[in-house]
PDB file of N, CA and C in Angstrom:
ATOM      1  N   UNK A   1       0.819  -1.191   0.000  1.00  0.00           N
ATOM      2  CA  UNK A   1       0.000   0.000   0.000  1.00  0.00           C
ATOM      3  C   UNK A   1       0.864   1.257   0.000  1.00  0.00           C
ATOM      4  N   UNK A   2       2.086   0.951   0.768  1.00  0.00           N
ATOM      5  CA  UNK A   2       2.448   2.656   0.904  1.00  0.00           C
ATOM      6  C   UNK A   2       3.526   2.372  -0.421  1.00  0.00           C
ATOM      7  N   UNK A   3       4.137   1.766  -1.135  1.00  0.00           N
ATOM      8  CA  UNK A   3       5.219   1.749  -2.342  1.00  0.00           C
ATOM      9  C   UNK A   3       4.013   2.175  -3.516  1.00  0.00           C
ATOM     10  N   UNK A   4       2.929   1.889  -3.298  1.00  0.00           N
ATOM     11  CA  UNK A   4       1.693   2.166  -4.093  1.00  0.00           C
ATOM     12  C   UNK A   4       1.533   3.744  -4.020  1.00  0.00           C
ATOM     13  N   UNK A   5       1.814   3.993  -2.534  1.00  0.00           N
ATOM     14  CA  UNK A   5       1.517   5.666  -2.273  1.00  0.00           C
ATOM     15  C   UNK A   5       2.630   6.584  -2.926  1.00  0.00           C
ATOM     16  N   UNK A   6       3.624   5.848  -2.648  1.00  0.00           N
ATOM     17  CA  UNK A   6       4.734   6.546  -3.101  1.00  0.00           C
ATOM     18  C   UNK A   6       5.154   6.685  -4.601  1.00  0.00           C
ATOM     19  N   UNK A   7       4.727   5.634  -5.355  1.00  0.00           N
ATOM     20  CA  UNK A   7       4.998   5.625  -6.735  1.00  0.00           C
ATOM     21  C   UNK A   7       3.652   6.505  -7.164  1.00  0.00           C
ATOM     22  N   UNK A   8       2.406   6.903  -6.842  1.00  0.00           N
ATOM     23  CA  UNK A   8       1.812   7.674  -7.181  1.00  0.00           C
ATOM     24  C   UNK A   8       1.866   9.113  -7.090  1.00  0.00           C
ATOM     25  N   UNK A   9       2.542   9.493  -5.903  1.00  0.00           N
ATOM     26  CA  UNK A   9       2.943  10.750  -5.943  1.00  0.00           C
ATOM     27  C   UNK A   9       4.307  10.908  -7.076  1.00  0.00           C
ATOM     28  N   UNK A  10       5.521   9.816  -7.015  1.00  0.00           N
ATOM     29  CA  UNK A  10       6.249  10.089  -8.008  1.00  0.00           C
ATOM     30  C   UNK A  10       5.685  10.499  -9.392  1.00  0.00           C
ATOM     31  N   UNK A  11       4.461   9.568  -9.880  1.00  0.00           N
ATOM     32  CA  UNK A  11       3.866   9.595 -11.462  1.00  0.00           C
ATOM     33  C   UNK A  11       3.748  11.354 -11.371  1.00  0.00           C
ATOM     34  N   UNK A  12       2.649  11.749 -10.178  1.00  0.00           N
ATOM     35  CA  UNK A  12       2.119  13.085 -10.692  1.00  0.00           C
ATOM     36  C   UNK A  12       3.064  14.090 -10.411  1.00  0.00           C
ATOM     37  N   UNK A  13       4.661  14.109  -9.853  1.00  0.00           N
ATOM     38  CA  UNK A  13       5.082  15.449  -9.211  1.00  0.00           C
ATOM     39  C   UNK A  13       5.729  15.095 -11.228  1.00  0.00           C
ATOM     40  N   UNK A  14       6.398  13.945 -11.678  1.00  0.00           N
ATOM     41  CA  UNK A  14       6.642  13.644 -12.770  1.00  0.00           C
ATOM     42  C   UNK A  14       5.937  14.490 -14.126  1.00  0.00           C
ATOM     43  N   UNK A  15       4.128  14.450 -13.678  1.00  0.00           N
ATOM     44  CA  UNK A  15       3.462  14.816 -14.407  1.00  0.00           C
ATOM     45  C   UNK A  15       3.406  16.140 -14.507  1.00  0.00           C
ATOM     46  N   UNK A  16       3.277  16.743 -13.334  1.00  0.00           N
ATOM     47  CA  UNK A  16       3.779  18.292 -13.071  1.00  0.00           C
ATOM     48  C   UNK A  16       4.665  18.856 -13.839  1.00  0.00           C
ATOM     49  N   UNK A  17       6.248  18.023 -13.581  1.00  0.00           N
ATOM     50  CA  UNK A  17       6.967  18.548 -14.247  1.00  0.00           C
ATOM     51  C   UNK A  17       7.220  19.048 -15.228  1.00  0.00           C
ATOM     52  N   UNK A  18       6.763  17.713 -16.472  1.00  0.00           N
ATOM     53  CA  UNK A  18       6.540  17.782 -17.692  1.00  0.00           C
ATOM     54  C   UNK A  18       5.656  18.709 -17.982  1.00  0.00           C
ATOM     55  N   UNK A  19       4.409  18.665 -17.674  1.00  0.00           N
ATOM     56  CA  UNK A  19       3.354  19.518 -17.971  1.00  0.00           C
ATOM     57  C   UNK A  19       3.791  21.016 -17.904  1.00  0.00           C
ATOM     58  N   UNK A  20       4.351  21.393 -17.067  1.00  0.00           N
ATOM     59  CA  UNK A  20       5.219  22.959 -16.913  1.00  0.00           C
ATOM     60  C   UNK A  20       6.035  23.448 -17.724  1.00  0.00           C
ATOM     61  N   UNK A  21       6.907  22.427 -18.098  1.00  0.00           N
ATOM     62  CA  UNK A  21       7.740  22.212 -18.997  1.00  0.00           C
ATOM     63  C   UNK A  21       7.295  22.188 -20.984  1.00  0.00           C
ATOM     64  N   UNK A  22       6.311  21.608 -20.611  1.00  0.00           N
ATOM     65  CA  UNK A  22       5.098  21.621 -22.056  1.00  0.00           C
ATOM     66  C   UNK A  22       5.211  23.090 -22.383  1.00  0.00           C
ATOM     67  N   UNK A  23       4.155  23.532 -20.903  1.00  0.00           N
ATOM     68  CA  UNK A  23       4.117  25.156 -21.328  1.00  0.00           C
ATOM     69  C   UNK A  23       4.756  26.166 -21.612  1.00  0.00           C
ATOM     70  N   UNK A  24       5.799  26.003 -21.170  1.00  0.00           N
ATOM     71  CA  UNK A  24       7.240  26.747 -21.300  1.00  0.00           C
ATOM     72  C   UNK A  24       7.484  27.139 -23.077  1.00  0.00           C
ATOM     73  N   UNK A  25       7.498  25.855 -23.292  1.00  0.00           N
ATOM     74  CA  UNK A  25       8.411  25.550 -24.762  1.00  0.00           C
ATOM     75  C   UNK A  25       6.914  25.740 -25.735  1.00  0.00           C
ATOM     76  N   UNK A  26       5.346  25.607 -25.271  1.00  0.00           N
ATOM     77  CA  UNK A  26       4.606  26.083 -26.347  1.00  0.00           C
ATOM     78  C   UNK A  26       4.736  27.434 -26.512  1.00  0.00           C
ATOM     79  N   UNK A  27       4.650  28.318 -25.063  1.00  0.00           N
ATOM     80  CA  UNK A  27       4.690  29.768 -25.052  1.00  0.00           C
ATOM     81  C   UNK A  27       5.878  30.206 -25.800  1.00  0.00           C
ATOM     82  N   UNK A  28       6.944  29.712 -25.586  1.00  0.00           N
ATOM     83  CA  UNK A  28       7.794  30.408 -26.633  1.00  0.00           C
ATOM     84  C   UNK A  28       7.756  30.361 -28.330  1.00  0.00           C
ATOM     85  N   UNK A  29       7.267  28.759 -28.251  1.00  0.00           N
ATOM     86  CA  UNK A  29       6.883  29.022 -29.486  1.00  0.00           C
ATOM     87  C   UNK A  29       5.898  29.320 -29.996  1.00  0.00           C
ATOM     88  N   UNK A  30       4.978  29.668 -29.558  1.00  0.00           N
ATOM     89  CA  UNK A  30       3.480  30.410 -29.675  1.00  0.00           C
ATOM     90  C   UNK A  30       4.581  32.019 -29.537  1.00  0.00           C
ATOM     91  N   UNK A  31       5.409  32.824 -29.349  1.00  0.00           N
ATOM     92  CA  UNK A  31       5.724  33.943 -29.496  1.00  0.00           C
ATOM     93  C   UNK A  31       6.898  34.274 -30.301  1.00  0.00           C
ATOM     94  N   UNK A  32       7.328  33.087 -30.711  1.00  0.00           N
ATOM     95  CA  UNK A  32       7.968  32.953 -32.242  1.00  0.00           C
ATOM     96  C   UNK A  32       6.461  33.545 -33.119  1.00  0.00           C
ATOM     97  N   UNK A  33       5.810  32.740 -33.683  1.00  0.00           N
ATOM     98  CA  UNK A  33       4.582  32.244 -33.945  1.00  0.00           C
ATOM     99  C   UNK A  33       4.536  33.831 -34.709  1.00  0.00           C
ATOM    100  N   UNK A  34       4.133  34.774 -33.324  1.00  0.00           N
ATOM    101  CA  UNK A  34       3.504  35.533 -33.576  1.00  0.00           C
ATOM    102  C   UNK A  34       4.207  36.787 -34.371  1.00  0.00           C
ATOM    103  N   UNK A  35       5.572  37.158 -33.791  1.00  0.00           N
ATOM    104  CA  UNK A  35       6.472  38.040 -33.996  1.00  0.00           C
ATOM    105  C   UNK A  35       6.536  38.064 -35.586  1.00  0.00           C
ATOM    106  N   UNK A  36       6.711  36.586 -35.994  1.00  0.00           N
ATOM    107  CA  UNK A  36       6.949  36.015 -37.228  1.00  0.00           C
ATOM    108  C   UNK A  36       5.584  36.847 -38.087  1.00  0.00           C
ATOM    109  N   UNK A  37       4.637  36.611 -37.302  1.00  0.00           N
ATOM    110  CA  UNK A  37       3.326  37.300 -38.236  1.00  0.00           C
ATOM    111  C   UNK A  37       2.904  38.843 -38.527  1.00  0.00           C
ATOM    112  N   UNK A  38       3.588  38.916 -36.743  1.00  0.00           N
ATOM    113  CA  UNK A  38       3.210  40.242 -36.937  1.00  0.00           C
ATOM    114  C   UNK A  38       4.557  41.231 -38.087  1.00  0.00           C
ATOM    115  N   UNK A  39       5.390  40.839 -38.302  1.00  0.00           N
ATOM    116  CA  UNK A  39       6.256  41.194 -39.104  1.00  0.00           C
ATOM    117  C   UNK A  39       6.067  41.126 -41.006  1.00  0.00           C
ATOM    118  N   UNK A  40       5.511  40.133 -41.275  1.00  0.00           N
ATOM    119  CA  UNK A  40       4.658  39.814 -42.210  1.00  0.00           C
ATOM    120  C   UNK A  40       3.205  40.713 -42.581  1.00  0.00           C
ATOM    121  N   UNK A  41       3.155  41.133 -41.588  1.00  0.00           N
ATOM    122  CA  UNK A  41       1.249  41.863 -41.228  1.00  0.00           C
ATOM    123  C   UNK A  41       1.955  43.329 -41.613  1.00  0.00           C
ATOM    124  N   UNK A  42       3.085  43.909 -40.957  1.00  0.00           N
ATOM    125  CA  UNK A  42       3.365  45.125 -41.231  1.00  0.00           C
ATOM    126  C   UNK A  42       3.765  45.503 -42.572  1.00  0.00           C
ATOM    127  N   UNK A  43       4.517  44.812 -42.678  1.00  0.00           N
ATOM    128  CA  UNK A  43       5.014  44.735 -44.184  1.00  0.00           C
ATOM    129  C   UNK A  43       4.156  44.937 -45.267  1.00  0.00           C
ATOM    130  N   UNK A  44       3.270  44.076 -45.443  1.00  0.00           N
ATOM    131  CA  UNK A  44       1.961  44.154 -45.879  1.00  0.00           C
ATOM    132  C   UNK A  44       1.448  45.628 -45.912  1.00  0.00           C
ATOM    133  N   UNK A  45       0.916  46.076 -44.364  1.00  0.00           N
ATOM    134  CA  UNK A  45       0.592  47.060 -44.575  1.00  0.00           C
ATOM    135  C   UNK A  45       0.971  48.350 -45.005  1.00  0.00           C
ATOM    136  N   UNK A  46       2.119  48.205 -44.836  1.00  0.00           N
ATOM    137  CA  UNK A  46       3.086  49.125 -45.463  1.00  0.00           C
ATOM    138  C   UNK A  46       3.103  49.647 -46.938  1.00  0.00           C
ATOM    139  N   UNK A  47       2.051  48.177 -47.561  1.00  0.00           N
ATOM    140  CA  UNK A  47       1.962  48.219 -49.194  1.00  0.00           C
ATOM    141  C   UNK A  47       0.651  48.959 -49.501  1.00  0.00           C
ATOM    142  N   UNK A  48      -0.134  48.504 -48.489  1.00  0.00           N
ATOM    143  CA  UNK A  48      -1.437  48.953 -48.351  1.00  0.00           C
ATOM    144  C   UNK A  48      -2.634  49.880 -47.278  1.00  0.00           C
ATOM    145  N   UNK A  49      -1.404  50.609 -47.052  1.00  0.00           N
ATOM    146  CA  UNK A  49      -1.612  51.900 -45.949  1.00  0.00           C
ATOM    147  C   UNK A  49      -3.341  52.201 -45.891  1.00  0.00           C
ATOM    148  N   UNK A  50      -4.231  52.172 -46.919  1.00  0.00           N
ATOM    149  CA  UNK A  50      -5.406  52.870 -46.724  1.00  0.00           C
ATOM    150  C   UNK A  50      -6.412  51.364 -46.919  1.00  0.00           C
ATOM    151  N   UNK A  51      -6.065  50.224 -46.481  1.00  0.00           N
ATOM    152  CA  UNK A  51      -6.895  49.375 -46.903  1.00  0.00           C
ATOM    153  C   UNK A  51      -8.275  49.624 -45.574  1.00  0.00           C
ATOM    154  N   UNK A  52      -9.445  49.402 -45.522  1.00  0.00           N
ATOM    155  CA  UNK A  52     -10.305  49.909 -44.661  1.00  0.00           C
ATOM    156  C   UNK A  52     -10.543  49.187 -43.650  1.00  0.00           C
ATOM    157  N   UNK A  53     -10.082  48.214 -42.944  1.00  0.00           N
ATOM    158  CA  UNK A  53     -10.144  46.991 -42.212  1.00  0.00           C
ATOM    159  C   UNK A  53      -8.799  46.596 -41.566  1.00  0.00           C
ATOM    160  N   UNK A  54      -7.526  46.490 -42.030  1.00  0.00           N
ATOM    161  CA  UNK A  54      -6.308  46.335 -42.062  1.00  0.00           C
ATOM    162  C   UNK A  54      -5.626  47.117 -41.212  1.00  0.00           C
ATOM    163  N   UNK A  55      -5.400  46.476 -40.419  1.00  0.00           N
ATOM    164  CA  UNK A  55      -4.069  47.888 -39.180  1.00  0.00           C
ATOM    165  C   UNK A  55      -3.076  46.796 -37.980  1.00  0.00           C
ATOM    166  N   UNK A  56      -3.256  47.805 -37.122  1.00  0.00           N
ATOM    167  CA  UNK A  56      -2.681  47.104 -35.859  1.00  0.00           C
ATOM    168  C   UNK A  56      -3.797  47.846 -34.717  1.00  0.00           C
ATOM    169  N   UNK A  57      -4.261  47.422 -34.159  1.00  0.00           N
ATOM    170  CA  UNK A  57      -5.670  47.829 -33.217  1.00  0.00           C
ATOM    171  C   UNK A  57      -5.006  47.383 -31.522  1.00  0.00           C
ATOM    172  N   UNK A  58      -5.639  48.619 -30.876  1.00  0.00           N
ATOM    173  CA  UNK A  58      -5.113  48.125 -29.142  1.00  0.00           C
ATOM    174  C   UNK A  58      -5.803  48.846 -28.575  1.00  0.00           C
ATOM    175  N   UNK A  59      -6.571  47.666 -27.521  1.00  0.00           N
ATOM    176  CA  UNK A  59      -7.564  48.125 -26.538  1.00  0.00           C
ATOM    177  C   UNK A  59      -6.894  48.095 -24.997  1.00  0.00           C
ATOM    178  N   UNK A  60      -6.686  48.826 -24.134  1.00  0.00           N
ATOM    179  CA  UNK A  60      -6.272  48.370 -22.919  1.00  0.00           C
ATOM    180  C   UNK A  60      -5.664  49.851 -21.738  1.00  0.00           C
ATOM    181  N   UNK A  61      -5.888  50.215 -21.210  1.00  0.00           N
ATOM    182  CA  UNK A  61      -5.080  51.314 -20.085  1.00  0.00           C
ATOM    183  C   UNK A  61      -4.442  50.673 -19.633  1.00  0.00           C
ATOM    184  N   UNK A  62      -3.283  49.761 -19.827  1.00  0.00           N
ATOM    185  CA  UNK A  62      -1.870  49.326 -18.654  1.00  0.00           C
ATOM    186  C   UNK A  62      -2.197  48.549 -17.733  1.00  0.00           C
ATOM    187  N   UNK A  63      -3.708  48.708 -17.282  1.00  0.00           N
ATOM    188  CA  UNK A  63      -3.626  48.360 -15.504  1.00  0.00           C
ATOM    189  C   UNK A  63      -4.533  47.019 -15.561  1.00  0.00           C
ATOM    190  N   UNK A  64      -4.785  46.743 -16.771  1.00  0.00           N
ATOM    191  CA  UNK A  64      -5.766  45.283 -16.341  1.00  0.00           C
ATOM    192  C   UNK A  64      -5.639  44.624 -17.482  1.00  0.00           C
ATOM    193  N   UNK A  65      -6.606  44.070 -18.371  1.00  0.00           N
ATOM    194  CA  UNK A  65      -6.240  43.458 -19.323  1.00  0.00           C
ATOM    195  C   UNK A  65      -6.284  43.859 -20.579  1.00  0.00           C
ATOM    196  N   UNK A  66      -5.053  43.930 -21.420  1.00  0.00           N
ATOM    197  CA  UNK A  66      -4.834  44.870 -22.775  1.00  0.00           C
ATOM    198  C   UNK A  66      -4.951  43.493 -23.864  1.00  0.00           C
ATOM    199  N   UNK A  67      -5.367  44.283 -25.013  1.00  0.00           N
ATOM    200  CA  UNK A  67      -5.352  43.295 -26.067  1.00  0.00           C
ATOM    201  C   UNK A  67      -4.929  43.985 -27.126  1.00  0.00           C
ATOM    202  N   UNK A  68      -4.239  43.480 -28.447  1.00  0.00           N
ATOM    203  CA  UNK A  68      -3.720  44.138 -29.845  1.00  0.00           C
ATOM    204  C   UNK A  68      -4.400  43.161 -30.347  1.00  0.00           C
ATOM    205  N   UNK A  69      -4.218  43.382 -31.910  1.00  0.00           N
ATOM    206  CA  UNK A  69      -4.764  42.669 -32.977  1.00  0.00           C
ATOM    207  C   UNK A  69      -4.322  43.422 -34.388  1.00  0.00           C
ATOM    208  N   UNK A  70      -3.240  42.762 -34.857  1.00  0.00           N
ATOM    209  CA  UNK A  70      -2.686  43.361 -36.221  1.00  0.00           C
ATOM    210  C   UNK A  70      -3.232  42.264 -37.366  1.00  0.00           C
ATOM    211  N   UNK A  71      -3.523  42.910 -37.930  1.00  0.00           N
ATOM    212  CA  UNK A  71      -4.423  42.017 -39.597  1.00  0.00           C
ATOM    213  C   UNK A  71      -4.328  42.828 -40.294  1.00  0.00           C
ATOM    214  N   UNK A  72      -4.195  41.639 -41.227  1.00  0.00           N
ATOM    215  CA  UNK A  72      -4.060  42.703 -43.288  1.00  0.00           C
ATOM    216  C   UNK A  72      -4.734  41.107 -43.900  1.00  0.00           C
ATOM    217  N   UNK A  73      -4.651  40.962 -44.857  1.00  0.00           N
ATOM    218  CA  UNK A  73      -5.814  40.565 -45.960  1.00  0.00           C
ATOM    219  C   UNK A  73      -5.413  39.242 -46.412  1.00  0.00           C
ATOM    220  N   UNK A  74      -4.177  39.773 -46.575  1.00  0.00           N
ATOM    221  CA  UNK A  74      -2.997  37.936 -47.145  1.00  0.00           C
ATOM    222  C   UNK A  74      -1.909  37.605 -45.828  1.00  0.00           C
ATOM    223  N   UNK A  75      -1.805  38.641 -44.891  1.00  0.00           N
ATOM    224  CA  UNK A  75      -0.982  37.612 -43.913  1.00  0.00           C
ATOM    225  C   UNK A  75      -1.625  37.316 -42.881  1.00  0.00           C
ATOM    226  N   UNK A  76      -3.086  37.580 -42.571  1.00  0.00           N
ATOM    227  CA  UNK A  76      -3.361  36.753 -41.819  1.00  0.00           C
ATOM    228  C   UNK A  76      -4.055  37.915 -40.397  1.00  0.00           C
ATOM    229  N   UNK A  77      -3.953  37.185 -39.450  1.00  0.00           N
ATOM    230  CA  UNK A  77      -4.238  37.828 -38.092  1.00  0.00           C
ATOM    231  C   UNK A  77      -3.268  37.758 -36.889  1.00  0.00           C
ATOM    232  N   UNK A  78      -3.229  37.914 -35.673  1.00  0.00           N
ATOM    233  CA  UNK A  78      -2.343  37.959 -34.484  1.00  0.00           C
ATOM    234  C   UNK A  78      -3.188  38.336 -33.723  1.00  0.00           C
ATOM    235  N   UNK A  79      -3.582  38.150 -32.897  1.00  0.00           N
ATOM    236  CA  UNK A  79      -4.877  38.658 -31.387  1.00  0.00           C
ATOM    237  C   UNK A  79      -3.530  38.126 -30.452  1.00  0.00           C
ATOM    238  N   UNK A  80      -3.489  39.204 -29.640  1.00  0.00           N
ATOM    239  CA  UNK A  80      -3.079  38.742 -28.159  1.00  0.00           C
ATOM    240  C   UNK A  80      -3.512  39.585 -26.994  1.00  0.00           C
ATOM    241  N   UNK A  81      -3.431  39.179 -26.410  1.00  0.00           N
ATOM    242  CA  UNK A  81      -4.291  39.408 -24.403  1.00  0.00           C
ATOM    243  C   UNK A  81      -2.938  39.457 -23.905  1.00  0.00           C
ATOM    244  N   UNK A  82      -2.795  40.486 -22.720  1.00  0.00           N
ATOM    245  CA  UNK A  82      -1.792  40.319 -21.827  1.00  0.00           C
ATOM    246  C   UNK A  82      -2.762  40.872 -20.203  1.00  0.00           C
ATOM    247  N   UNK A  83      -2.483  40.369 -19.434  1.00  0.00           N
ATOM    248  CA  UNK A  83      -2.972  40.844 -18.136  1.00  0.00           C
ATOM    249  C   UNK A  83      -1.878  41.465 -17.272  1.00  0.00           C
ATOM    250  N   UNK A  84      -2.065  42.463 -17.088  1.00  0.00           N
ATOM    251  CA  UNK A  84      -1.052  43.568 -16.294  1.00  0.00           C
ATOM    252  C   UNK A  84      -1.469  43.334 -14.779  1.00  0.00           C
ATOM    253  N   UNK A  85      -0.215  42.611 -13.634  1.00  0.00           N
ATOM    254  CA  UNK A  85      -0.556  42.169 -12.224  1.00  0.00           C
ATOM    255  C   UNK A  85       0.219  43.361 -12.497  1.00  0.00           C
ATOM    256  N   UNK A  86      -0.203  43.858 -10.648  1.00  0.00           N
ATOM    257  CA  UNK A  86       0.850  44.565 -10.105  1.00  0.00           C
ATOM    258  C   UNK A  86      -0.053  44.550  -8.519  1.00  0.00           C
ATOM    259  N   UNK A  87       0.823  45.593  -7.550  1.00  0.00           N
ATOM    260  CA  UNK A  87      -0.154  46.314  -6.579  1.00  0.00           C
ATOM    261  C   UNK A  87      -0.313  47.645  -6.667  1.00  0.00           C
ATOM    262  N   UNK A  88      -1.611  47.793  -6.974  1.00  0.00           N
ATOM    263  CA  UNK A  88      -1.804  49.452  -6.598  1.00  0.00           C
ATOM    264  C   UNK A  88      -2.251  50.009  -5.710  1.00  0.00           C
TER     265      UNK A  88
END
């Protein structure tokens, strides 16, 4: 019973690990991802300064949760959320 207890906590601190570790390496590459697009998106717009839909858009005052969103027509989209902790 207790080598039972003990190999189960090993599986999940195991599972933890990995799982943290997952996130790590998607987030970075989820911000490859994006940089990559949003660089592509400017460029673009750069060709097509007056298209009526097409920009880089940002909703947010600093202090809670901000969002951008750069789109043009052929490269695509980018949405991101950031949540601003602090104490005020």
């Amino acid at each position: 019973m207790k080598a039972k207890l003990v190999l189960s906590v090993a599986v999940l601190l195991a599972h933890i690990s990995l799982a943290a570790d997952l996130d790590a390496k998607t987030t970075a590459r989820a911000e490859r991802t994006a940089k990559r697009m949003r660089k592509q998106i400017v460029s673009e717009l750069k060709k097509r300064p007056d298209h009526p839909w097409a920009g880089e858009h940002y909703a947010g005052d600093g202090l809670g949760v901000n969002t951008s969103l750069s789109i043009a027509p052929q490269s695509g989209f980018v949405f991101e959320m950031a949540r601003v902790s602090g104490i005020i």
